[in-house]
C-alpha atoms as a PDB file:
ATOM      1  CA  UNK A   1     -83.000 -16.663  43.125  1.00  0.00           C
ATOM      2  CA  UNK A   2     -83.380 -18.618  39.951  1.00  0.00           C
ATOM      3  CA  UNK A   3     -85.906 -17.132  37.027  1.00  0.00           C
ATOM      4  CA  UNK A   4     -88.395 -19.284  35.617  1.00  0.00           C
ATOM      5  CA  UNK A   5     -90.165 -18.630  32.627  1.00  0.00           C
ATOM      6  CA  UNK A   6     -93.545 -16.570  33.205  1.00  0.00           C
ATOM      7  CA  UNK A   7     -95.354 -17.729  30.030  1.00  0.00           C
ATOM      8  CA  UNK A   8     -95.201 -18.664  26.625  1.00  0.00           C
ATOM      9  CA  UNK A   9     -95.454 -14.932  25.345  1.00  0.00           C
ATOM     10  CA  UNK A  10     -92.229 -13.183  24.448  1.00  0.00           C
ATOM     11  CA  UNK A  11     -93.255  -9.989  24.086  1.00  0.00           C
ATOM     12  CA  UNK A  12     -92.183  -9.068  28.340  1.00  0.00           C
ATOM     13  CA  UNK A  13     -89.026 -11.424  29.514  1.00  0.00           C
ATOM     14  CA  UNK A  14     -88.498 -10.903  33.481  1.00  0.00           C
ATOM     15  CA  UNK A  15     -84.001 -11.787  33.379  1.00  0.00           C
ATOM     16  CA  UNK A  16     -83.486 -11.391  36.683  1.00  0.00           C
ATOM     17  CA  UNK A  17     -85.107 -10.526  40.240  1.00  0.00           C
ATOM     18  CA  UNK A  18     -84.235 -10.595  44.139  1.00  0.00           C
ATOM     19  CA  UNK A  19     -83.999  -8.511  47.148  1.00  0.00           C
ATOM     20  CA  UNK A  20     -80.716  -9.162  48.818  1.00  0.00           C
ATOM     21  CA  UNK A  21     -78.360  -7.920  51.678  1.00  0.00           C
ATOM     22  CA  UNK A  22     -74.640  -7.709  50.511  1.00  0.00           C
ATOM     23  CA  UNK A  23     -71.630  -7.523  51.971  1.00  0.00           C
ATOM     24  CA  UNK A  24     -67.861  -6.941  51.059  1.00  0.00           C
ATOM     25  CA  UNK A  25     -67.918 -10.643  50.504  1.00  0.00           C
ATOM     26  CA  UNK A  26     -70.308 -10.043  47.628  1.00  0.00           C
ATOM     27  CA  UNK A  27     -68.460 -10.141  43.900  1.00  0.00           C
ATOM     28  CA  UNK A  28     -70.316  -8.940  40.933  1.00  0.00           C
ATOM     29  CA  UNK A  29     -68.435  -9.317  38.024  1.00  0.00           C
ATOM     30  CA  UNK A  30     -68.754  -6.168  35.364  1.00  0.00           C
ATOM     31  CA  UNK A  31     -71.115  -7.155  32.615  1.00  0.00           C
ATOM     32  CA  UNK A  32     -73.496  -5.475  30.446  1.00  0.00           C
ATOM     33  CA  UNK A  33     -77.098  -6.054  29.095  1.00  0.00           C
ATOM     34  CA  UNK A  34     -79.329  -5.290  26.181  1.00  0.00           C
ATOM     35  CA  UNK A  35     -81.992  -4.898  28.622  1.00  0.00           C
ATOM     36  CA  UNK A  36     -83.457  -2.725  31.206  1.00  0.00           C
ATOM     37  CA  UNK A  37     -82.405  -3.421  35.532  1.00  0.00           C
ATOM     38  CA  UNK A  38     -83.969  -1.363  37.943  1.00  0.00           C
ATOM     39  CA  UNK A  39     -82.071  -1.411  41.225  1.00  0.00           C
ATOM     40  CA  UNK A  40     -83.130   0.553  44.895  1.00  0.00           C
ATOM     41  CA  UNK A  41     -80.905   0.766  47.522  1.00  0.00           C
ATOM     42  CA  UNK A  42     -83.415  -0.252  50.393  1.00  0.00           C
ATOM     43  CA  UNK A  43     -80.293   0.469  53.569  1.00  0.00           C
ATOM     44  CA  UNK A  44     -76.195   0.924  53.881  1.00  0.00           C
ATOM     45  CA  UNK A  45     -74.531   2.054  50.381  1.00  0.00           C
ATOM     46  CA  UNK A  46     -73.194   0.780  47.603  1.00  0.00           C
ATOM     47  CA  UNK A  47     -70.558   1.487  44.847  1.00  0.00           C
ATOM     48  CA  UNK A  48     -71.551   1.249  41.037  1.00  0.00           C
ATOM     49  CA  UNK A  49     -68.438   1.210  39.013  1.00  0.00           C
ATOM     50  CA  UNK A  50     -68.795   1.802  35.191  1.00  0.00           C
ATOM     51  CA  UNK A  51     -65.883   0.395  32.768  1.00  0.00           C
ATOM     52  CA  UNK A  52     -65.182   1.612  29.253  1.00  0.00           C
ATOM     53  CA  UNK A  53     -63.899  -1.846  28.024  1.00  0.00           C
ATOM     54  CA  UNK A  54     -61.205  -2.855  30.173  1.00  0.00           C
ATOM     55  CA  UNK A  55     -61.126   0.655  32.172  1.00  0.00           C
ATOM     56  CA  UNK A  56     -62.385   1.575  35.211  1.00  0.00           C
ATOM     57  CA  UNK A  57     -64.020   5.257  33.792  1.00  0.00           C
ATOM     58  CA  UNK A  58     -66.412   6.189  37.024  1.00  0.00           C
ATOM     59  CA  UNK A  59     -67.620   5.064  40.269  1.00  0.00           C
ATOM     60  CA  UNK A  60     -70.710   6.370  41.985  1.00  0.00           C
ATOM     61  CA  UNK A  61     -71.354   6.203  45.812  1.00  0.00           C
ATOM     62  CA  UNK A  62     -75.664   4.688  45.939  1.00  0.00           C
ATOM     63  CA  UNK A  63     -77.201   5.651  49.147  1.00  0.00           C
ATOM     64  CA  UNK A  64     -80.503   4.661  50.767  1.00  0.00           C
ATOM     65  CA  UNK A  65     -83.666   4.976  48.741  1.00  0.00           C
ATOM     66  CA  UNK A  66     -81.799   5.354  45.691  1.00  0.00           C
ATOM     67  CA  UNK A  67     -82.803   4.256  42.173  1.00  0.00           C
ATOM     68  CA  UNK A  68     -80.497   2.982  39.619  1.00  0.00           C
ATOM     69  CA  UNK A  69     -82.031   2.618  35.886  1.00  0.00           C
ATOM     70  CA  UNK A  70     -79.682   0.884  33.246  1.00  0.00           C
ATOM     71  CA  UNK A  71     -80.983   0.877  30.051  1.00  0.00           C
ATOM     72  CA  UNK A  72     -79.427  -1.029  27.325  1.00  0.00           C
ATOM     73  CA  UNK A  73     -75.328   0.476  28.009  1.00  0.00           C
ATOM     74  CA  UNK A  74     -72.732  -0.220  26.123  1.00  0.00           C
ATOM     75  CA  UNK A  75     -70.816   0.242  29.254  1.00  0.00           C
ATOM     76  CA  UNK A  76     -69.630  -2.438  31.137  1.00  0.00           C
ATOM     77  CA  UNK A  77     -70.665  -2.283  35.438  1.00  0.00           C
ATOM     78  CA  UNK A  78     -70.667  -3.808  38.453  1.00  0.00           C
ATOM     79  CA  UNK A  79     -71.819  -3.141  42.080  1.00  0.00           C
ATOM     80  CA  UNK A  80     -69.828  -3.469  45.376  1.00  0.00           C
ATOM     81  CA  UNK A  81     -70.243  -2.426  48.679  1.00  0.00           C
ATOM     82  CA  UNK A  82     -67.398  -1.762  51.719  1.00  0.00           C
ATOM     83  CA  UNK A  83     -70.403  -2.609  54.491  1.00  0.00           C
ATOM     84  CA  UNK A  84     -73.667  -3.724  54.707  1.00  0.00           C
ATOM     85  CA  UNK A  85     -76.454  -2.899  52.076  1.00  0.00           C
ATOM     86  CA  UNK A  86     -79.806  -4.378  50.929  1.00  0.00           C
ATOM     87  CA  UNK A  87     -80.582  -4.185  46.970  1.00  0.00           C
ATOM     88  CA  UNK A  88     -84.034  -4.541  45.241  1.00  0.00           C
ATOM     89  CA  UNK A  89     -83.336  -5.613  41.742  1.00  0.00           C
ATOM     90  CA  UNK A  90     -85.669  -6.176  38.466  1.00  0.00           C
ATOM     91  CA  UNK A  91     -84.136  -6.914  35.096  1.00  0.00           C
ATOM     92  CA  UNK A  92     -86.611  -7.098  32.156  1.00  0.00           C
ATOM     93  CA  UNK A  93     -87.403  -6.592  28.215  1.00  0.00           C
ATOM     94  CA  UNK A  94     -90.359  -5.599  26.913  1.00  0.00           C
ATOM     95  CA  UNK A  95     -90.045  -6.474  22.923  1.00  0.00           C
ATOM     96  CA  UNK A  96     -92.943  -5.159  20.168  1.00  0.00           C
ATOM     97  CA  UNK A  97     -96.068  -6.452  20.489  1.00  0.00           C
ATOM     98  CA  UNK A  98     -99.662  -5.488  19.275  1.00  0.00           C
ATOM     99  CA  UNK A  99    -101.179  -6.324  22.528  1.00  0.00           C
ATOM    100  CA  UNK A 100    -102.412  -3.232  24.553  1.00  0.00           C
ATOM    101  CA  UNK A 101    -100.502  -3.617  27.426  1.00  0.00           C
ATOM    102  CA  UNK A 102     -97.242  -3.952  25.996  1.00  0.00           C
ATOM    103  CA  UNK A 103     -98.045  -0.496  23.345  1.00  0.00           C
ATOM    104  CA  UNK A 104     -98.924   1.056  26.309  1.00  0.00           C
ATOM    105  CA  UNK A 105     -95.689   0.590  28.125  1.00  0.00           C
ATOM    106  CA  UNK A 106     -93.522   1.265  24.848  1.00  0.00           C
ATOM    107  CA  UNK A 107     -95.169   4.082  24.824  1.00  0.00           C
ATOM    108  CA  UNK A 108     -94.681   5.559  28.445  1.00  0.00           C
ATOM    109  CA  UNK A 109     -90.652   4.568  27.640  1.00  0.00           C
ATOM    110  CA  UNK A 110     -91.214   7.580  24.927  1.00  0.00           C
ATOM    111  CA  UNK A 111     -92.138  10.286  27.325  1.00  0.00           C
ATOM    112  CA  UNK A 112     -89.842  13.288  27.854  1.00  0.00           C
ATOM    113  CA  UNK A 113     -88.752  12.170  31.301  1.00  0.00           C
ATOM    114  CA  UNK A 114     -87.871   8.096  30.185  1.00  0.00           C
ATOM    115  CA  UNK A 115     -85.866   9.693  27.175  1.00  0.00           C
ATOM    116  CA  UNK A 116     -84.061  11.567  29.991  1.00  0.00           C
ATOM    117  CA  UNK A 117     -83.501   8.585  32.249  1.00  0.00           C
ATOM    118  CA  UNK A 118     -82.258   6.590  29.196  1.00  0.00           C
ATOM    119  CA  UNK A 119     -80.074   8.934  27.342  1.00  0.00           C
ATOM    120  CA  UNK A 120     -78.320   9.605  31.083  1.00  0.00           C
ATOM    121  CA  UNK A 121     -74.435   9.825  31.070  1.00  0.00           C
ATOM    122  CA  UNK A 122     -73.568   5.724  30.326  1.00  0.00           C
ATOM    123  CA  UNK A 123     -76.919   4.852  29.939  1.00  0.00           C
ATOM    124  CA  UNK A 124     -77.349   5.105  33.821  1.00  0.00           C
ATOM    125  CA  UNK A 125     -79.305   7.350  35.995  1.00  0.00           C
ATOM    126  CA  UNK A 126     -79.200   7.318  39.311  1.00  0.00           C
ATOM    127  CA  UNK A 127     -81.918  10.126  41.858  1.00  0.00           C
ATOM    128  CA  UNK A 128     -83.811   9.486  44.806  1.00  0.00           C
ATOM    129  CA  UNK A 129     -87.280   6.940  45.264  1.00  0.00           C
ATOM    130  CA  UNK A 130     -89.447  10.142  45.446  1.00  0.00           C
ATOM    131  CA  UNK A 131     -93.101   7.802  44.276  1.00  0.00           C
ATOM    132  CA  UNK A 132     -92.247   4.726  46.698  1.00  0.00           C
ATOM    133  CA  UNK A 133     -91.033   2.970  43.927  1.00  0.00           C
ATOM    134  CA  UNK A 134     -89.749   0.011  45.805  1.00  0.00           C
ATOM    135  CA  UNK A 135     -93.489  -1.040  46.755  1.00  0.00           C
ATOM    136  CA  UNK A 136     -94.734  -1.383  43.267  1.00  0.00           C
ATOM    137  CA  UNK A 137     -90.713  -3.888  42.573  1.00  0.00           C
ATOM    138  CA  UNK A 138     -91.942  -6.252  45.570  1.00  0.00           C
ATOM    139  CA  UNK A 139     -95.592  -6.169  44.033  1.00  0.00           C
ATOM    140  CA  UNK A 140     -93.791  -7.573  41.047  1.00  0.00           C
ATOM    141  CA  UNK A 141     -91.328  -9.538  42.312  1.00  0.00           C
ATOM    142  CA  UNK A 142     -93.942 -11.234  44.125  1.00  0.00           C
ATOM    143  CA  UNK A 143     -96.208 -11.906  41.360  1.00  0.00           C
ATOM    144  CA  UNK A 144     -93.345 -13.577  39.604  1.00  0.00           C
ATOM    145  CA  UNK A 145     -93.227 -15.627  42.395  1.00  0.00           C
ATOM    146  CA  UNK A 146     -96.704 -17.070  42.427  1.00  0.00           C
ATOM    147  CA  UNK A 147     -97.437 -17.119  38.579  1.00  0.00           C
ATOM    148  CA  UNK A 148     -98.244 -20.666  37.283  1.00  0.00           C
ATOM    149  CA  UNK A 149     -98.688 -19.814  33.797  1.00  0.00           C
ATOM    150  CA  UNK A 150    -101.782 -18.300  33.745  1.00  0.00           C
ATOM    151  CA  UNK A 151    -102.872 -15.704  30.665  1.00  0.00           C
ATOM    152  CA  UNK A 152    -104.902 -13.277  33.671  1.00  0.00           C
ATOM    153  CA  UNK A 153    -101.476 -13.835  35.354  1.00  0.00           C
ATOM    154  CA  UNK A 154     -99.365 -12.415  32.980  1.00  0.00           C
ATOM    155  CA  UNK A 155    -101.851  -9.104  32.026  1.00  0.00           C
ATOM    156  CA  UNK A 156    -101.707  -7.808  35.619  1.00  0.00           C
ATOM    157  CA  UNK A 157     -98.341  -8.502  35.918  1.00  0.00           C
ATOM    158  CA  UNK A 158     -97.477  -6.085  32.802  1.00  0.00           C
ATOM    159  CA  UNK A 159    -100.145  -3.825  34.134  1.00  0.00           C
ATOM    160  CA  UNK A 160     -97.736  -4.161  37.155  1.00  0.00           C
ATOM    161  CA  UNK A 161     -94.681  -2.901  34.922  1.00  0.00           C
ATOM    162  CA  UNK A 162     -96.594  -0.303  33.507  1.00  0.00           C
ATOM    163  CA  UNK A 163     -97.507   1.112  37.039  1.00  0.00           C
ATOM    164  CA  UNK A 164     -93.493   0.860  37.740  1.00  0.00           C
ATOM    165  CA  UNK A 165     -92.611   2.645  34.498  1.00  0.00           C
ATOM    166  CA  UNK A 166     -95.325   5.984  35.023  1.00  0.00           C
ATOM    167  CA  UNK A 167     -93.986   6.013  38.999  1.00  0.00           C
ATOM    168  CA  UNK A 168     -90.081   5.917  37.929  1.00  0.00           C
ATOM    169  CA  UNK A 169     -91.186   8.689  34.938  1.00  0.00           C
ATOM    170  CA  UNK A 170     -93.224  10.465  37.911  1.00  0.00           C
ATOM    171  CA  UNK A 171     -90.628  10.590  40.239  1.00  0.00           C
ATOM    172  CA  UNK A 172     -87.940  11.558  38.507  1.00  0.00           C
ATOM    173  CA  UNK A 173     -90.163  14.506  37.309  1.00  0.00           C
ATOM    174  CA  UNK A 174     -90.437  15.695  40.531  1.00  0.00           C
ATOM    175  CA  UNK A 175     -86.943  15.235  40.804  1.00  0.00           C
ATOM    176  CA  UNK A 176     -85.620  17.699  37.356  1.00  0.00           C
ATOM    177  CA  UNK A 177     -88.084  19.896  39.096  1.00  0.00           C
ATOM    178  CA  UNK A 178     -86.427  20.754  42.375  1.00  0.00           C
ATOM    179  CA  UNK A 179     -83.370  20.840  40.631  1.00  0.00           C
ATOM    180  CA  UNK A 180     -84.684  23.938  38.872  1.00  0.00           C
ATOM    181  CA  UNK A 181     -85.981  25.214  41.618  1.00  0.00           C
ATOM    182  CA  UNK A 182     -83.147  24.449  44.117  1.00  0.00           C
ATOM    183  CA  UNK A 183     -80.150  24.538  42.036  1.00  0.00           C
ATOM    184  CA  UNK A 184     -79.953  28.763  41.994  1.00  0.00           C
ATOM    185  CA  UNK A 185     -79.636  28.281  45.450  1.00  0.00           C
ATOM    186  CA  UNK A 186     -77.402  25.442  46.305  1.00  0.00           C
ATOM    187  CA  UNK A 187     -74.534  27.317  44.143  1.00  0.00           C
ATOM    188  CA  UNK A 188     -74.809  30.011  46.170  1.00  0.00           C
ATOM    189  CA  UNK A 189     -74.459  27.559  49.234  1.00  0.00           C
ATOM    190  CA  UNK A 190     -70.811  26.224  47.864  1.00  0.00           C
ATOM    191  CA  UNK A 191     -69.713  29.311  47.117  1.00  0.00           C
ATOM    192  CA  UNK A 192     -70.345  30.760  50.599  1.00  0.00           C
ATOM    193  CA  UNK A 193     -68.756  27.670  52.413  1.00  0.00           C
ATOM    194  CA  UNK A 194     -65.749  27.906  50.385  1.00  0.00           C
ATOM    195  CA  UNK A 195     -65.819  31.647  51.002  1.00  0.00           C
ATOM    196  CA  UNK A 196     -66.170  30.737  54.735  1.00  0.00           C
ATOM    197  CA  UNK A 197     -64.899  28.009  55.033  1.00  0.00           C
ATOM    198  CA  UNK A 198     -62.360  29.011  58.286  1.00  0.00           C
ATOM    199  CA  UNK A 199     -65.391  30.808  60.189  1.00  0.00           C
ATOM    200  CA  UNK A 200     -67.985  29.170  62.341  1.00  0.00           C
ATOM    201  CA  UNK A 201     -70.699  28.194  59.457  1.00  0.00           C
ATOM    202  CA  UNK A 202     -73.889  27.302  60.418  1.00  0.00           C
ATOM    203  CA  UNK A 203     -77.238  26.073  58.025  1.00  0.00           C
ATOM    204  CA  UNK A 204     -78.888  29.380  59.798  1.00  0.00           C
ATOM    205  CA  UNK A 205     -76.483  31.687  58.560  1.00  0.00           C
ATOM    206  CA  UNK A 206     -75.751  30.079  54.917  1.00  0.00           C
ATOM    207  CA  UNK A 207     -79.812  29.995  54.907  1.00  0.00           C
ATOM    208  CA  UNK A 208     -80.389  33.973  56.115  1.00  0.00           C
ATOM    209  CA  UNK A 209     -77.951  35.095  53.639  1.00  0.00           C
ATOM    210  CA  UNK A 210     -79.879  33.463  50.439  1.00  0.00           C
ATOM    211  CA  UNK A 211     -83.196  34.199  51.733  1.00  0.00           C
ATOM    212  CA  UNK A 212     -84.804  30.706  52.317  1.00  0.00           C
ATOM    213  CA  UNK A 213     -85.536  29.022  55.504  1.00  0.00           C
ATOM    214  CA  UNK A 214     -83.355  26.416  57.198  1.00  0.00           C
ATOM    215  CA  UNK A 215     -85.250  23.531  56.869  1.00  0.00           C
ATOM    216  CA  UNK A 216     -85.633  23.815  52.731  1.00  0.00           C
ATOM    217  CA  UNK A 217     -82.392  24.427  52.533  1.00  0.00           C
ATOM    218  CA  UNK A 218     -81.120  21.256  54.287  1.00  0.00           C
ATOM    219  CA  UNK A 219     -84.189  19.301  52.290  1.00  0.00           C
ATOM    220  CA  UNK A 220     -83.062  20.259  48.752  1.00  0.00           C
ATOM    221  CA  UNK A 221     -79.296  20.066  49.769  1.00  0.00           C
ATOM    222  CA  UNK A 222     -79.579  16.448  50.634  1.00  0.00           C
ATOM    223  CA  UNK A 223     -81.812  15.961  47.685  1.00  0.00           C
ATOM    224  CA  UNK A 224     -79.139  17.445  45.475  1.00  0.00           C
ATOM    225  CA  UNK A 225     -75.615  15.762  47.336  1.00  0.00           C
ATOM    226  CA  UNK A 226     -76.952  12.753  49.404  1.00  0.00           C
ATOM    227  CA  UNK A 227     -75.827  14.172  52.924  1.00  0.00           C
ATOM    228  CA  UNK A 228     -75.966  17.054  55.307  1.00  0.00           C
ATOM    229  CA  UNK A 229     -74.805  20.830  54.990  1.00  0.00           C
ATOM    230  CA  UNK A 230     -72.693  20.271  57.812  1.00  0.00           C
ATOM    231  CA  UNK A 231     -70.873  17.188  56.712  1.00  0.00           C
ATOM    232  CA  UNK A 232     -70.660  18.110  53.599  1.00  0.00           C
ATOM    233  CA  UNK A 233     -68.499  21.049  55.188  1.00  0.00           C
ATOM    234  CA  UNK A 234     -66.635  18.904  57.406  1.00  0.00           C
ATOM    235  CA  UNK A 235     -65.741  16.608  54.198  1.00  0.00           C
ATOM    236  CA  UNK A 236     -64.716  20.217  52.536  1.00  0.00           C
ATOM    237  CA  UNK A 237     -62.788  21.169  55.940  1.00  0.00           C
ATOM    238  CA  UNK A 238     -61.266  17.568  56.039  1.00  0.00           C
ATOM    239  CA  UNK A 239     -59.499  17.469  52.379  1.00  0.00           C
ATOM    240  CA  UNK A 240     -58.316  20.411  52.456  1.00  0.00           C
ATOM    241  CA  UNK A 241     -56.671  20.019  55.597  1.00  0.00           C
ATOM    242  CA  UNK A 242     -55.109  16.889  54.662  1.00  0.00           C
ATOM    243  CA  UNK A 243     -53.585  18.675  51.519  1.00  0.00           C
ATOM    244  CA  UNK A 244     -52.599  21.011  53.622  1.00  0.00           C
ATOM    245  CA  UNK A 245     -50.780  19.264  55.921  1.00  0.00           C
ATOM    246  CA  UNK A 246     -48.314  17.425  53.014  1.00  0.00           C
ATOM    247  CA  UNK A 247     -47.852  20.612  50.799  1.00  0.00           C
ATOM    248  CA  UNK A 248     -47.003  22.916  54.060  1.00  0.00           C
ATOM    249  CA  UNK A 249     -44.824  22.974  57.064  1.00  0.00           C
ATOM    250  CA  UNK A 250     -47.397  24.820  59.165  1.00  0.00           C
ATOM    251  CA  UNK A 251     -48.080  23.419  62.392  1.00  0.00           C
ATOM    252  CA  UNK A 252     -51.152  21.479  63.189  1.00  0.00           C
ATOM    253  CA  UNK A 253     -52.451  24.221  65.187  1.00  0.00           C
ATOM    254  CA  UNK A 254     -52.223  26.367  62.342  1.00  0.00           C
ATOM    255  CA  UNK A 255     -54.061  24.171  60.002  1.00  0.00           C
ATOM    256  CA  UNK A 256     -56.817  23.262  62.184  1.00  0.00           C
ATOM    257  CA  UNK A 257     -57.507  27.167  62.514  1.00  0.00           C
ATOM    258  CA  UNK A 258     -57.261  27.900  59.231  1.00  0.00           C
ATOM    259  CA  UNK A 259     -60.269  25.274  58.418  1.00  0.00           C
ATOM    260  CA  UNK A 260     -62.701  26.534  61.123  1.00  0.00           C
ATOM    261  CA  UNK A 261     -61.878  23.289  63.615  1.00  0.00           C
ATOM    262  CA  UNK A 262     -63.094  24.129  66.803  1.00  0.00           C
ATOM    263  CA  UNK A 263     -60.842  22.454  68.600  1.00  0.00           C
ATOM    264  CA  UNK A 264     -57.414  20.177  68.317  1.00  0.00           C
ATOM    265  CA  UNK A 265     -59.286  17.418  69.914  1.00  0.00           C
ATOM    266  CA  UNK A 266     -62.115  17.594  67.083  1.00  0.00           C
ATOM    267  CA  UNK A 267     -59.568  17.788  64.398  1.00  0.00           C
ATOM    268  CA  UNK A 268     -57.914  14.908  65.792  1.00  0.00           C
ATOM    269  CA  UNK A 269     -61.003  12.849  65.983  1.00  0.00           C
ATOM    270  CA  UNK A 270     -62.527  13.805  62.462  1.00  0.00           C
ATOM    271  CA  UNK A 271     -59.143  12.565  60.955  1.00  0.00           C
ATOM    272  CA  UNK A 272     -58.733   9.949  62.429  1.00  0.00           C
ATOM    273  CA  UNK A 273     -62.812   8.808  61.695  1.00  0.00           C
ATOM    274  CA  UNK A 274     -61.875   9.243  58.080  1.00  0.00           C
ATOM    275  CA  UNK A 275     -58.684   8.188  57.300  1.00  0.00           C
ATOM    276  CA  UNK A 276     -57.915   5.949  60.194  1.00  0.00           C
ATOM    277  CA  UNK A 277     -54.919   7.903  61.416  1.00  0.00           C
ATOM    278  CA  UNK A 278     -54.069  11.559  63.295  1.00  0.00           C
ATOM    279  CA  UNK A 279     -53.024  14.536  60.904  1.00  0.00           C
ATOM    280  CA  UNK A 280     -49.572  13.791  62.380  1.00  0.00           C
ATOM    281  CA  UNK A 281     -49.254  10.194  61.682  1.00  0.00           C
ATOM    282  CA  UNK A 282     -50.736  10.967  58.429  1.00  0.00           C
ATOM    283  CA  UNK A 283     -48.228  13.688  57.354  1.00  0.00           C
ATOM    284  CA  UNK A 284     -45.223  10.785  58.798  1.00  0.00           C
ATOM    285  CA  UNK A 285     -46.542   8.406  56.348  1.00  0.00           C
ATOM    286  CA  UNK A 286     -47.252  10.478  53.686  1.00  0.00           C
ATOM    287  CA  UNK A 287     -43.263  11.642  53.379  1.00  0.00           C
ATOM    288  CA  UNK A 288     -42.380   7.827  54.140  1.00  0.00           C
ATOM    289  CA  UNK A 289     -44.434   6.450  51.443  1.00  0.00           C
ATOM    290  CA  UNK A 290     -46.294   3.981  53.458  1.00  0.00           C
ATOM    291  CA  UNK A 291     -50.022   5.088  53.314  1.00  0.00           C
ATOM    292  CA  UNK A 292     -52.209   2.320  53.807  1.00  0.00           C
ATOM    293  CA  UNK A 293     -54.808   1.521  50.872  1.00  0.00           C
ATOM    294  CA  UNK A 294     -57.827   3.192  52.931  1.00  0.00           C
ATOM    295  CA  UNK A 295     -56.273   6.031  52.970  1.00  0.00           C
ATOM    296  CA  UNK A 296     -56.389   7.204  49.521  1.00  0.00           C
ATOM    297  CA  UNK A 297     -59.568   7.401  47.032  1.00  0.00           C
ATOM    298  CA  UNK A 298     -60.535   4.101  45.766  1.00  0.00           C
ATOM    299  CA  UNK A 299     -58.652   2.858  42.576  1.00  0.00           C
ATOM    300  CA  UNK A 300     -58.640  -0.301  40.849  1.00  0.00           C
ATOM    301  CA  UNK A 301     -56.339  -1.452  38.307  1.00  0.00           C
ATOM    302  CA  UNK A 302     -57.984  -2.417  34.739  1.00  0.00           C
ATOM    303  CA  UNK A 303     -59.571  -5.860  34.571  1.00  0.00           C
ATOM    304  CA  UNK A 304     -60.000  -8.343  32.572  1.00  0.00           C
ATOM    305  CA  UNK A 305     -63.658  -8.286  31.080  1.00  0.00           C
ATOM    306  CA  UNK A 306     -65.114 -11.422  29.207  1.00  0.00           C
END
């Protein structure tokens, strides 16, 4: 979508805007920006890499109805996805200005919670759409689109950014929140599937032995690690039995036991779901040296960065 120029004032410049589905055919080349983008993840997942120069220093997994706020980073990034996703994107700068509308927005950006968001790790935070953020992005995105330089125009489109900026600050208030509340709790939930990890766990028992009920435990475990109790524990079951099975002679039998798998038939299956071959033809490869490239971790070799 090309930007055109909303009005003569330069005290808010819209850089960039669109709501897009992606594919792996999409290529974003790693760049960086002295102004703020607000992303959402609307459906599928995405990966934002982060580069220190030339180096590939971190890459973060984006799920559905996630927010992404990057605010004037030195670090170099990029977005890529191994499926299907849809992004919401806004890129904007809101420079000094007497007017009222613009002091008030500078002024929301100096709240506790925006001084959080922008002093994140690399200048980029990432937590869940808790204030239906999204809505108030295709409000703007829309006004952009039907502006034809008009003053009246213009104010309720900053009023627009204003709203965005108090929901964003609002939401990821409510967000630091349950972490306090919830994050007691979900270290006492890795430490008892790691302690139990070979028994038959269940979200009722991890959830009787801390005192809370089921349900809030599963709501401020996603919250906290994007995906279920129980695949989180067959992700934990799953690694370890594929270390297990190069560092060991033990028989598959043994292994799958040892990791609470139900069955030789669901080991079999969860394996081969994830890294697209069985624990045997895994351990073959491994000690021939002929893994294919999805099954290891993602890496990518430094890159040349204009």
């Amino acid at each position: 979508m090309n930007i055109r120029k909303i009005s003569k004032n330069q005290h808010l410049s819209i850089k960039s805007y669109y709501k897009k589905t992606i594919d792996q055919s999409f290529i974003m080349w790693p760049h960086t920006h002295s102004y703020m983008e607000i992303m959402k993840v609307i459906s599928g997942k995405i990966y934002l890499d982060i580069f220190e120069g030339n180096t590939l220093i971190k890459t973060e997994a984006i799920v559905a109805n996630n927010l992404i706020i990057i605010n004037k980073s030195k670090y170099y990034h990029r977005i890529r996805t191994e499926s299907t996703a849809t992004i919401l994107n806004l890129e904007f700068e809101i420079k000094s200005s007497n007017i009222d509308v613009i002091r008030t927005a500078e002024y929301i950006t100096t709240s506790q919670e925006w001084n959080d968001i922008i002093n994140s790790p690399y200048g980029i935070s990432i937590f869940n759409d808790l204030n239906d953020v999204q809505k108030t992005i295709e409000s703007i995105l829309n006004k952009i689109d039907n502006i034809f330089f008009i003053q009246n125009e213009n104010i309720l489109l900053e009023s627009l950014i204003i709203h965005l900026l108090i929901k964003i600050a609002d939401s990821f208030s409510k967000i630091k929140t349950k972490n306090k509340i919830g994050g007691a709790y979900l270290n006492k939930v890795i430490t008892i599937i790691h302690r139990d990890i070979g028994s038959n766990i269940s979200v009722n028992k991890i959830a009787e032995e801390i005192n809370v009920s089921a349900s809030y435990l599963q709501r401020i475990f996603k919250l906290h690690f994007s995906t279920s109790i129980m695949k989180y524990i067959n992700n934990i079951r799953l690694q370890l039995a594929k270390n297990h099975l190069v560092n060991t002679n033990d028989s598959i039998n043994q292994i799958l036991k040892k990791y609470g798998f139900r069955s030789k038939q669901q080991f079999v299956y969860q394996f081969k779901s994830i890294y697209q071959m069985t624990p045997v033809q895994f351990r073959n490869a491994y000690f021939t040296q002929i893994l294919p490239d999805n099954s290891i971790e993602y890496q990518e070799k430094s890159i040349k960065v204009d």
